[in-house]
PDB file of N, CA and C in Angstrom:
ATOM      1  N   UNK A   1       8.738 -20.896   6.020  1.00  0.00           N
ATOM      2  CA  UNK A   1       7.425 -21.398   5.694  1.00  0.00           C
ATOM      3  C   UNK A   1       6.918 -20.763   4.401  1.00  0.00           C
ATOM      4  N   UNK A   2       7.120 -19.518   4.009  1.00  0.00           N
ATOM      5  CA  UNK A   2       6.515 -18.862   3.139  1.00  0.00           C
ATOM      6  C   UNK A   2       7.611 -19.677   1.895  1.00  0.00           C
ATOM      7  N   UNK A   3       8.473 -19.942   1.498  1.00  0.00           N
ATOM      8  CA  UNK A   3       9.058 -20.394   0.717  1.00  0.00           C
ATOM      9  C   UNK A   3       8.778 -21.503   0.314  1.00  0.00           C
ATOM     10  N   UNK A   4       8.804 -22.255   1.544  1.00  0.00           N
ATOM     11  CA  UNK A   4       8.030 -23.640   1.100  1.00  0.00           C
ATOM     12  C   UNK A   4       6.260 -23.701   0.419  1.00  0.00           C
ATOM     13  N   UNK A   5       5.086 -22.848   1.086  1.00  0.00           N
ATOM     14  CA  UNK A   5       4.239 -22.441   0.394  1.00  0.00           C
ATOM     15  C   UNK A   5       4.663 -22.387  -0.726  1.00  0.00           C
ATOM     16  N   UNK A   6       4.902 -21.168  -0.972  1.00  0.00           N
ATOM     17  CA  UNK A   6       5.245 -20.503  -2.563  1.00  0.00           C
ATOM     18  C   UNK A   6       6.232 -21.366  -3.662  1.00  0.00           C
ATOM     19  N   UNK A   7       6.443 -22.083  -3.025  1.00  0.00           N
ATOM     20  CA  UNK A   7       7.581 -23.290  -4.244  1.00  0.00           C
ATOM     21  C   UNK A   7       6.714 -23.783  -5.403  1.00  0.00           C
ATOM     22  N   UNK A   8       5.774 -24.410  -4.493  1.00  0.00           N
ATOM     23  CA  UNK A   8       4.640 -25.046  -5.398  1.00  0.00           C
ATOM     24  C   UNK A   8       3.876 -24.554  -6.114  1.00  0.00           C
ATOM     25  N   UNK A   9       3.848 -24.970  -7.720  1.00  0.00           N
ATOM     26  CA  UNK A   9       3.119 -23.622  -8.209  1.00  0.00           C
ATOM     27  C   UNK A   9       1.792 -24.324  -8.328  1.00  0.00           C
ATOM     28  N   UNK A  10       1.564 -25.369  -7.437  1.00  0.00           N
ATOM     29  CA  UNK A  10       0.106 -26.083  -7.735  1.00  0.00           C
ATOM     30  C   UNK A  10      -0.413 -24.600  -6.817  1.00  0.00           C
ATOM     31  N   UNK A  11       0.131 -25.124  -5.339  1.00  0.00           N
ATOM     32  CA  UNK A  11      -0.603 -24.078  -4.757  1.00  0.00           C
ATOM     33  C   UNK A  11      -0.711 -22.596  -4.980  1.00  0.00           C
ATOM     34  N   UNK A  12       0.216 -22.170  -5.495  1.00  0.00           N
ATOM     35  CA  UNK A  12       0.648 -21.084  -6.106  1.00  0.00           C
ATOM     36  C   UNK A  12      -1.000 -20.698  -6.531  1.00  0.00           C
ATOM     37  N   UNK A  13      -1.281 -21.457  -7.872  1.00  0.00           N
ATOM     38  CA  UNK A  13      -2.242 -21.225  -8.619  1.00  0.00           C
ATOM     39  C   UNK A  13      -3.591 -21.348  -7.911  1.00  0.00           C
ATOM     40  N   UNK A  14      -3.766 -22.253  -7.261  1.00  0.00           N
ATOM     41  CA  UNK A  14      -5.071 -22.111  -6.141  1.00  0.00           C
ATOM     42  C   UNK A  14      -5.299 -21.009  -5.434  1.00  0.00           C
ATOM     43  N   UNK A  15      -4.317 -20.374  -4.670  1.00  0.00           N
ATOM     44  CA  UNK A  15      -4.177 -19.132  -4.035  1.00  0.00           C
ATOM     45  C   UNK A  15      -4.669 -17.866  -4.666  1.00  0.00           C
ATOM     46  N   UNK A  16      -4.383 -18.172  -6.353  1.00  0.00           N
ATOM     47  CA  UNK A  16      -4.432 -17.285  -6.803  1.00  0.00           C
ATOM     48  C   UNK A  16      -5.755 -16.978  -7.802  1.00  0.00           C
ATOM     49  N   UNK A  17      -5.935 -18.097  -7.870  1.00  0.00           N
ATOM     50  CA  UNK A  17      -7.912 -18.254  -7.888  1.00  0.00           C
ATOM     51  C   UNK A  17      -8.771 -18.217  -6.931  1.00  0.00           C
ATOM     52  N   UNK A  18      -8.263 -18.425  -5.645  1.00  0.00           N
ATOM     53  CA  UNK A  18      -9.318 -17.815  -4.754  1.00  0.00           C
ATOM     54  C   UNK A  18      -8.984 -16.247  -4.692  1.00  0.00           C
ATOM     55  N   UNK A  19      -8.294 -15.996  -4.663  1.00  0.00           N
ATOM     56  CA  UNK A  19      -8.273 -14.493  -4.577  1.00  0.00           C
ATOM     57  C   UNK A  19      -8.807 -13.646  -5.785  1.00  0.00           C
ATOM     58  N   UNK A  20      -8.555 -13.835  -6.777  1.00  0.00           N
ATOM     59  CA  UNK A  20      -9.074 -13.138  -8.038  1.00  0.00           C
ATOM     60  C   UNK A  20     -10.300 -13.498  -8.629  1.00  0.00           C
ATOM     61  N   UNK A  21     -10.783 -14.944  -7.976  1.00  0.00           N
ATOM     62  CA  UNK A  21     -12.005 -15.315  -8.368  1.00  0.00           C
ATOM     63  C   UNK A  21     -11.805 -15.644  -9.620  1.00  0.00           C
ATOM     64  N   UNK A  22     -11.327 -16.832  -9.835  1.00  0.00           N
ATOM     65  CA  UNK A  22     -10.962 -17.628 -11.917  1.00  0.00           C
ATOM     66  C   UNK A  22     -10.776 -18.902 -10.863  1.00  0.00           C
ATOM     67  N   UNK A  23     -10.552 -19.444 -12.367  1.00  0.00           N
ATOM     68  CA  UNK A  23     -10.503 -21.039 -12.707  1.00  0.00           C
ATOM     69  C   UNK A  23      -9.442 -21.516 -13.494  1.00  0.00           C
ATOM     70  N   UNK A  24      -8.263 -20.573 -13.260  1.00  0.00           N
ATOM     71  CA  UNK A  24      -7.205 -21.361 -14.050  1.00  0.00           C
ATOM     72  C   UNK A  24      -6.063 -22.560 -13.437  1.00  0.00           C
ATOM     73  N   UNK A  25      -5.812 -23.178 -14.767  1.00  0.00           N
ATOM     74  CA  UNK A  25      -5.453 -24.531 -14.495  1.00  0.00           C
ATOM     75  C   UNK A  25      -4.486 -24.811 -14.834  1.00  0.00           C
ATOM     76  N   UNK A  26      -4.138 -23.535 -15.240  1.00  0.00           N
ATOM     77  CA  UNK A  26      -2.514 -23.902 -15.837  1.00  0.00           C
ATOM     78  C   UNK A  26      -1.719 -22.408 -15.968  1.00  0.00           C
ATOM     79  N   UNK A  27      -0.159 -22.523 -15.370  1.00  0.00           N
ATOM     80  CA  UNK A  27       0.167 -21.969 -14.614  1.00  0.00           C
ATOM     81  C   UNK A  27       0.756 -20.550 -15.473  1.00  0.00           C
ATOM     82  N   UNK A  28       1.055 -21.020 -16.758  1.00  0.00           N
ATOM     83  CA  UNK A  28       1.928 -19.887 -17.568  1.00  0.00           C
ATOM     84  C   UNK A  28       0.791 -19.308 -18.010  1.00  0.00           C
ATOM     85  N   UNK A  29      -0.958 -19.162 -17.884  1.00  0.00           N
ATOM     86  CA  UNK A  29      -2.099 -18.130 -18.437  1.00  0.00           C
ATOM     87  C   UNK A  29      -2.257 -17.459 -17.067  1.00  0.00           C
ATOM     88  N   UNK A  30      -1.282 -18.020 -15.765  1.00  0.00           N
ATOM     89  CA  UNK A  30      -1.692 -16.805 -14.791  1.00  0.00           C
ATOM     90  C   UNK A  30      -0.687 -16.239 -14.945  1.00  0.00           C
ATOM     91  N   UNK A  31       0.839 -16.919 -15.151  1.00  0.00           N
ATOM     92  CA  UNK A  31       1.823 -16.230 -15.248  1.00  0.00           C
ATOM     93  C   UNK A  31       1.744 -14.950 -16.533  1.00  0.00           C
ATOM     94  N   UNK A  32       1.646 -14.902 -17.387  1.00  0.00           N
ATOM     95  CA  UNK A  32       0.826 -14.082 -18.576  1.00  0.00           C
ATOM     96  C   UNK A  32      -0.089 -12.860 -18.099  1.00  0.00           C
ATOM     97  N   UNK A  33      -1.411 -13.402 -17.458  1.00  0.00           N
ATOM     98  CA  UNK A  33      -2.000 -12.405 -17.290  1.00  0.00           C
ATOM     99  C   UNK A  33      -1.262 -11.257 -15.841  1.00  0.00           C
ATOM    100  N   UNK A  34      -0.341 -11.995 -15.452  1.00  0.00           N
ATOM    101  CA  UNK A  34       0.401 -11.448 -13.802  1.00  0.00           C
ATOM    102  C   UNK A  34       1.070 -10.114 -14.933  1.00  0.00           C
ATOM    103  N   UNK A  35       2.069 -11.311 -15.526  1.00  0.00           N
ATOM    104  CA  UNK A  35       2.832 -10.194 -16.132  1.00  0.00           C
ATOM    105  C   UNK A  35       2.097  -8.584 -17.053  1.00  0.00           C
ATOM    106  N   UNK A  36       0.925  -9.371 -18.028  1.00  0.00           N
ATOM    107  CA  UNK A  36       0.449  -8.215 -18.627  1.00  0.00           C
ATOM    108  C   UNK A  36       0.129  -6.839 -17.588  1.00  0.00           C
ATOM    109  N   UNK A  37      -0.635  -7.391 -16.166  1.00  0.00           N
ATOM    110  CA  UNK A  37      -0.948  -6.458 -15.045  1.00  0.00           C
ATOM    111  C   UNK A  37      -0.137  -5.739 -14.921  1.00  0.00           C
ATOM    112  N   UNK A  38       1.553  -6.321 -14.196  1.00  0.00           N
ATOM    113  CA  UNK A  38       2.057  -5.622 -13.652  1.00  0.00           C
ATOM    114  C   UNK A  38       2.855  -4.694 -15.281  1.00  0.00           C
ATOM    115  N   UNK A  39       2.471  -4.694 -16.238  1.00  0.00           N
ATOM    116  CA  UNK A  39       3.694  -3.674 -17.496  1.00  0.00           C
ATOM    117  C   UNK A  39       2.430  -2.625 -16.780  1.00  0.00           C
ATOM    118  N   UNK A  40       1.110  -3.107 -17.023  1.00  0.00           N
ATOM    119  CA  UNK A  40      -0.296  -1.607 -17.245  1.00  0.00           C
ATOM    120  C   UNK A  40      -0.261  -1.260 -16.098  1.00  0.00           C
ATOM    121  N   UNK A  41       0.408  -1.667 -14.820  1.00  0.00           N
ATOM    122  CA  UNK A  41       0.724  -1.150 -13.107  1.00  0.00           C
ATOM    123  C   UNK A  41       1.844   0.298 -13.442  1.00  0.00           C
ATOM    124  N   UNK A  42       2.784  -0.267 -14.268  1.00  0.00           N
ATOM    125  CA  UNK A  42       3.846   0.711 -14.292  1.00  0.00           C
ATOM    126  C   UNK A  42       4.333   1.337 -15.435  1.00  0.00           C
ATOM    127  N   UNK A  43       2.916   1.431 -16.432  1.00  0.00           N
ATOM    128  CA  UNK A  43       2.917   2.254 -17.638  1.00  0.00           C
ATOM    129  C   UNK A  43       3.488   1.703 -18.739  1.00  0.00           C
ATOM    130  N   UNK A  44       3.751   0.558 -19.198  1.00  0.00           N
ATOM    131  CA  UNK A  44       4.825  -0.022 -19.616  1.00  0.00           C
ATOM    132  C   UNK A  44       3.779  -0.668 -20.766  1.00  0.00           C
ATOM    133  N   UNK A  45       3.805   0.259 -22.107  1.00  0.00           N
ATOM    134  CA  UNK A  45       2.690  -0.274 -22.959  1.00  0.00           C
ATOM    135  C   UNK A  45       1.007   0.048 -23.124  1.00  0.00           C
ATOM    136  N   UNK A  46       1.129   0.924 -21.907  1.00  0.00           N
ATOM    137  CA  UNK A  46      -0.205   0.498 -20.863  1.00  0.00           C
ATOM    138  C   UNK A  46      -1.398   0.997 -21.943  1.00  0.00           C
ATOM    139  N   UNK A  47      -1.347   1.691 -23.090  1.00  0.00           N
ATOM    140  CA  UNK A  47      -2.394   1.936 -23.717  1.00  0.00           C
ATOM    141  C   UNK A  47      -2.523   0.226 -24.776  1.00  0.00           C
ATOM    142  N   UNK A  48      -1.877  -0.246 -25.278  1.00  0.00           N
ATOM    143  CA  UNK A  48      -1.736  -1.424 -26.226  1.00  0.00           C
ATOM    144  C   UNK A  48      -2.390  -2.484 -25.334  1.00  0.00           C
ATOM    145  N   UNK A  49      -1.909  -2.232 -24.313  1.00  0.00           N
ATOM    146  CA  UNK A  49      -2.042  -3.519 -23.707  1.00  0.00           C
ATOM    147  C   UNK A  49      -3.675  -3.637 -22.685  1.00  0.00           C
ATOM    148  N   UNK A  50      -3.754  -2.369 -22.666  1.00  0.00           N
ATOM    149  CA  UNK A  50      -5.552  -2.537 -22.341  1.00  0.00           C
ATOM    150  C   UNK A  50      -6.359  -2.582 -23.374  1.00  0.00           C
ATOM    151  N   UNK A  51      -6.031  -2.343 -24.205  1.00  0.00           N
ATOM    152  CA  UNK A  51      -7.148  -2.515 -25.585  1.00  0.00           C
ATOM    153  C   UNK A  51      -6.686  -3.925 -25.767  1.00  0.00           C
ATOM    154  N   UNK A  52      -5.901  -4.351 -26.081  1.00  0.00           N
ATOM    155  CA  UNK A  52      -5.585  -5.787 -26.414  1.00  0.00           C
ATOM    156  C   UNK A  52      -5.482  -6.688 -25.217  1.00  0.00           C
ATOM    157  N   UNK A  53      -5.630  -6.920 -24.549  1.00  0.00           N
ATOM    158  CA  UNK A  53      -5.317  -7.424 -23.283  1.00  0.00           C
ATOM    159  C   UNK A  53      -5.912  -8.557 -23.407  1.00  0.00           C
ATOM    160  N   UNK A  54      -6.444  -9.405 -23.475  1.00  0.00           N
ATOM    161  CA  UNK A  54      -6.748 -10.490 -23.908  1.00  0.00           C
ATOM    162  C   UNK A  54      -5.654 -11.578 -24.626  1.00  0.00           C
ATOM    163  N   UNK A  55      -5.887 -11.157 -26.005  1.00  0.00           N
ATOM    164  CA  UNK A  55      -5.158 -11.450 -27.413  1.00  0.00           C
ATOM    165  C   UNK A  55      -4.196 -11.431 -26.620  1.00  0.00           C
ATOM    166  N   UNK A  56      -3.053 -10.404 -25.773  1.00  0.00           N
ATOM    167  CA  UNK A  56      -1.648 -10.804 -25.857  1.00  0.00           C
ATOM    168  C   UNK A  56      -1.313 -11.474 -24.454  1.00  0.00           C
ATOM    169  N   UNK A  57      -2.302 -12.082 -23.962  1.00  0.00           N
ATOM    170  CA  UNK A  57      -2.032 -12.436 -22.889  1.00  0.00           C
ATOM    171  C   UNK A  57      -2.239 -14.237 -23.123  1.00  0.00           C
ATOM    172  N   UNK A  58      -3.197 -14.186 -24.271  1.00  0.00           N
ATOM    173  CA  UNK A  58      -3.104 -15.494 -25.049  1.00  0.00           C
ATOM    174  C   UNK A  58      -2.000 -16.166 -26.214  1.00  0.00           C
ATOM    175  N   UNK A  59      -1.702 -14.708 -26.486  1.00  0.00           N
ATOM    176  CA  UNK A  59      -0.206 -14.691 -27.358  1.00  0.00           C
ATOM    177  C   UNK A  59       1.110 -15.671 -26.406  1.00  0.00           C
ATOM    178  N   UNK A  60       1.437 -14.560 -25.703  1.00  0.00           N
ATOM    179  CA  UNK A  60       2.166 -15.228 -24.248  1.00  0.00           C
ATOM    180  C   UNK A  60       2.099 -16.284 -23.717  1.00  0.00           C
ATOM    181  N   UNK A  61       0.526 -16.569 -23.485  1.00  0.00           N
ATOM    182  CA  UNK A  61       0.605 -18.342 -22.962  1.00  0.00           C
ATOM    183  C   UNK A  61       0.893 -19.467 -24.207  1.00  0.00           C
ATOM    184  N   UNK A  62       0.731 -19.054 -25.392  1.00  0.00           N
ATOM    185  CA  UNK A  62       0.745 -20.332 -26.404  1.00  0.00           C
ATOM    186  C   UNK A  62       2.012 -20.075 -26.535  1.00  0.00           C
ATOM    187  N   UNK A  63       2.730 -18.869 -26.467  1.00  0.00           N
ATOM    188  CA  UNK A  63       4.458 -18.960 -27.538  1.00  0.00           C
ATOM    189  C   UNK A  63       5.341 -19.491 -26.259  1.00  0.00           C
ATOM    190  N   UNK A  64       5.141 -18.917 -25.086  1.00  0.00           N
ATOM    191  CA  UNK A  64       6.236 -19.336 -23.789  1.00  0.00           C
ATOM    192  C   UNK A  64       6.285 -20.847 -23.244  1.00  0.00           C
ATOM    193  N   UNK A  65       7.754 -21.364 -23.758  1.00  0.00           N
ATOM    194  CA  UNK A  65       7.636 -22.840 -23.298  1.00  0.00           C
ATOM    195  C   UNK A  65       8.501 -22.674 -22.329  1.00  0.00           C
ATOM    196  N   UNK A  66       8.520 -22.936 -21.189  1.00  0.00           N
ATOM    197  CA  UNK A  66       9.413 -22.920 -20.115  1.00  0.00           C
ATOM    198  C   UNK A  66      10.627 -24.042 -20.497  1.00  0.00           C
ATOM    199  N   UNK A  67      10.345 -25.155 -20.867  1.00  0.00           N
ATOM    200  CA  UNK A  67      11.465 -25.908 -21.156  1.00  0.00           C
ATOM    201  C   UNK A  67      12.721 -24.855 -22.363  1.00  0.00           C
ATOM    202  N   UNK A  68      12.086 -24.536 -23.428  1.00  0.00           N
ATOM    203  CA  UNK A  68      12.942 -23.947 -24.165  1.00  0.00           C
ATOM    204  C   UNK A  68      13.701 -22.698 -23.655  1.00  0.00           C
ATOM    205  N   UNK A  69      12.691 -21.806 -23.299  1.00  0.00           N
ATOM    206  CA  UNK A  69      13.382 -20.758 -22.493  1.00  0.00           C
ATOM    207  C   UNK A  69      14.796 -21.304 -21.517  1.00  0.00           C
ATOM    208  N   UNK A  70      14.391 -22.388 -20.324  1.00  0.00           N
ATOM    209  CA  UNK A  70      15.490 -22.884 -19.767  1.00  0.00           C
ATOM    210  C   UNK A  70      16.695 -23.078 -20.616  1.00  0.00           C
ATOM    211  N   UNK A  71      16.638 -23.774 -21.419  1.00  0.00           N
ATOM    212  CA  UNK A  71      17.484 -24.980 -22.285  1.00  0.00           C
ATOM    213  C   UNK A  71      18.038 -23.783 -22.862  1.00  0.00           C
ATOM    214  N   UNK A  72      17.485 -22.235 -23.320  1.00  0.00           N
ATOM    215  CA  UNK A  72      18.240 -21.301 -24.552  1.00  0.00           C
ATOM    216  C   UNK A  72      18.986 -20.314 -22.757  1.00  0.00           C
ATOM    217  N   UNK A  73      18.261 -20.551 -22.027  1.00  0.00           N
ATOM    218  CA  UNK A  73      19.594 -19.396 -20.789  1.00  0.00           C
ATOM    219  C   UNK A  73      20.494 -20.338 -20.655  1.00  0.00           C
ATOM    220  N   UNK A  74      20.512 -21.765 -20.380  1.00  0.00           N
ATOM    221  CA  UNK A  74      21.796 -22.657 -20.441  1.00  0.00           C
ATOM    222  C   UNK A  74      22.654 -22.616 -21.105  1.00  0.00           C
ATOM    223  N   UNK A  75      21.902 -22.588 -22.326  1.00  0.00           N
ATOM    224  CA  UNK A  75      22.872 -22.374 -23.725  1.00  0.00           C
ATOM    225  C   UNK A  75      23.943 -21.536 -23.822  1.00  0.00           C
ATOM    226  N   UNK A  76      23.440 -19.963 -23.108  1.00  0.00           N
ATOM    227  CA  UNK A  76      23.342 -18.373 -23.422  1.00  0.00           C
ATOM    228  C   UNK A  76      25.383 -18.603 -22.219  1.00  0.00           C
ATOM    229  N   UNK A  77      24.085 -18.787 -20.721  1.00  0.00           N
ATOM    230  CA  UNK A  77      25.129 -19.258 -19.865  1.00  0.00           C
ATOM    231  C   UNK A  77      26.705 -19.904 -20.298  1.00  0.00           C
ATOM    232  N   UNK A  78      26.377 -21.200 -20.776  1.00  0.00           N
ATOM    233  CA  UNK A  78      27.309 -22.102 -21.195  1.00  0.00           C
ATOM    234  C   UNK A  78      28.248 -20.957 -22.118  1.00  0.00           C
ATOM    235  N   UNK A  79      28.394 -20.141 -23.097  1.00  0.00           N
ATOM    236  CA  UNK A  79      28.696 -19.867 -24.101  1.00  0.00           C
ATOM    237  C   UNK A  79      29.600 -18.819 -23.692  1.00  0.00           C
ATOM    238  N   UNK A  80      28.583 -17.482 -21.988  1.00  0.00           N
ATOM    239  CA  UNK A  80      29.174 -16.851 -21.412  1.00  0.00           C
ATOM    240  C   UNK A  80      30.546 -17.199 -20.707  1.00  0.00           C
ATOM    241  N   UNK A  81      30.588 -18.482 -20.028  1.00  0.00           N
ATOM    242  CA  UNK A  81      31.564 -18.958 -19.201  1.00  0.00           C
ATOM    243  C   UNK A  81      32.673 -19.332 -19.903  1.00  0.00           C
ATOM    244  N   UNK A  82      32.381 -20.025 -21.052  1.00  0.00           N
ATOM    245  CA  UNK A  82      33.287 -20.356 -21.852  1.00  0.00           C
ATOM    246  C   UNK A  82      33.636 -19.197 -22.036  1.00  0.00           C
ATOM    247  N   UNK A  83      33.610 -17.852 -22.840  1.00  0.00           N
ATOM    248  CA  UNK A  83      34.018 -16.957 -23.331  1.00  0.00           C
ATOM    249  C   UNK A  83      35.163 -16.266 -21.972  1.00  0.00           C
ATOM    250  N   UNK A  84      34.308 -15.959 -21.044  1.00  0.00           N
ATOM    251  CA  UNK A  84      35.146 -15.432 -19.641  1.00  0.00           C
ATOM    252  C   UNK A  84      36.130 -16.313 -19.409  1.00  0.00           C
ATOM    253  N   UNK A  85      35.935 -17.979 -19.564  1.00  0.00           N
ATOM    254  CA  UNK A  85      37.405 -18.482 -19.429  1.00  0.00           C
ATOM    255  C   UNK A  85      38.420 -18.189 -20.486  1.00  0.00           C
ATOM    256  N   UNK A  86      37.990 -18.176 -21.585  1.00  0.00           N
ATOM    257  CA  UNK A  86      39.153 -17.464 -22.381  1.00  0.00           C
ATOM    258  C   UNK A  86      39.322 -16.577 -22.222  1.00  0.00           C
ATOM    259  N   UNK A  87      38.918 -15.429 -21.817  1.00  0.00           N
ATOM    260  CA  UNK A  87      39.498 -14.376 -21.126  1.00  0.00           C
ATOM    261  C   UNK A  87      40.427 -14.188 -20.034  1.00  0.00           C
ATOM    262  N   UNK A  88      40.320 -15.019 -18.916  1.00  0.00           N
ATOM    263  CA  UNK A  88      40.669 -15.558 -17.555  1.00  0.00           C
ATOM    264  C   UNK A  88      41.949 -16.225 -18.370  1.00  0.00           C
ATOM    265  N   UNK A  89      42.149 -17.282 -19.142  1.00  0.00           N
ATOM    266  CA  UNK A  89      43.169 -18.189 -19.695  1.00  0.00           C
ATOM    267  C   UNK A  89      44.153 -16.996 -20.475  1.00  0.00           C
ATOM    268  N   UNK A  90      43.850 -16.160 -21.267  1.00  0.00           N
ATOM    269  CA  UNK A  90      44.794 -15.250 -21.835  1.00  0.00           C
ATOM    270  C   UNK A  90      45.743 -14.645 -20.853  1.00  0.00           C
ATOM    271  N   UNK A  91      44.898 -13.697 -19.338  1.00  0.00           N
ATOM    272  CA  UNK A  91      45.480 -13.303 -18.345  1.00  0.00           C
ATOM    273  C   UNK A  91      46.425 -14.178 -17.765  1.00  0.00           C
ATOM    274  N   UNK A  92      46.349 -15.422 -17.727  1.00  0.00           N
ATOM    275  CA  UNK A  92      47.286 -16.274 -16.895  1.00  0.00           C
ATOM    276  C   UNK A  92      48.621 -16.541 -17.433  1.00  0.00           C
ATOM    277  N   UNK A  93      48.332 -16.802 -18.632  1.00  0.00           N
ATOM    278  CA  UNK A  93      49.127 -17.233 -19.806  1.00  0.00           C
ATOM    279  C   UNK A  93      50.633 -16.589 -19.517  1.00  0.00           C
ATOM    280  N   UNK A  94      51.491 -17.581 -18.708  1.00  0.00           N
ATOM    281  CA  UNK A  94      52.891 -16.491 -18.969  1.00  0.00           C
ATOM    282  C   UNK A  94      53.326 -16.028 -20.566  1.00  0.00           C
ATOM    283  N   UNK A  95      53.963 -15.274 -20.414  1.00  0.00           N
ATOM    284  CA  UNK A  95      54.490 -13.992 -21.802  1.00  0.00           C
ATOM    285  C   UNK A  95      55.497 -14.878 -22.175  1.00  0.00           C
ATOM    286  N   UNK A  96      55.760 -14.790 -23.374  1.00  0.00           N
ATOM    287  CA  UNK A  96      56.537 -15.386 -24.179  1.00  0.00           C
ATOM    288  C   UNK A  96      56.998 -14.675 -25.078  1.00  0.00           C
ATOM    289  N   UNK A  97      58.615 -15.138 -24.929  1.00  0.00           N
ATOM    290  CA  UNK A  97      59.575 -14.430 -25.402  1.00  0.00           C
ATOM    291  C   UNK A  97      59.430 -13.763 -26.922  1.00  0.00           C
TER     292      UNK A  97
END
């Protein structure tokens, strides 16, 4: 059940405006501000990122396109496998005289 909840990032985002008390409507300015939280949770920047906290949390939502991101780990992926099969293909390769 909890998986199925949490799939949806409609609800996702509702959940997460009643709890924090906002109005956001779109999903990568909560994803943004989640992430900025949790670096200043675990020190990670944590002076930059409370003085600026805003600005780079608006930085983050305008530059992050989820489509591209996908499409460049596919890419990344694709390029890995290929490479490991030539690796894998050398090993097999009987020796020649």
């Amino acid at each position: 059940m909890f998986d199925k909840i949490f799939s949806d990032k409609k609800v996702i985002l509702e959940l997460y405006n009643a709890i924090a008390q906002t109005d956001y409507t779109d999903e990568s300015a909560v994803a943004a501000k989640r992430a900025v939280e949790e670096c200043i949770e675990h020190g990670i920047l944590k002076d930059i990122l409370l003085k600026e906290k805003g600005v780079i949390e608006d930085m983050i939502t305008v530059c992050y396109d989820e489509e591209i991101y996908k499409m460049r780990e596919a890419e990344y992926n694709q390029e890995l496998g290929e490479e490991r099969g030539k690796e894998i293909g050398k090993l097999l390769q009987p020796e020649t005289i």
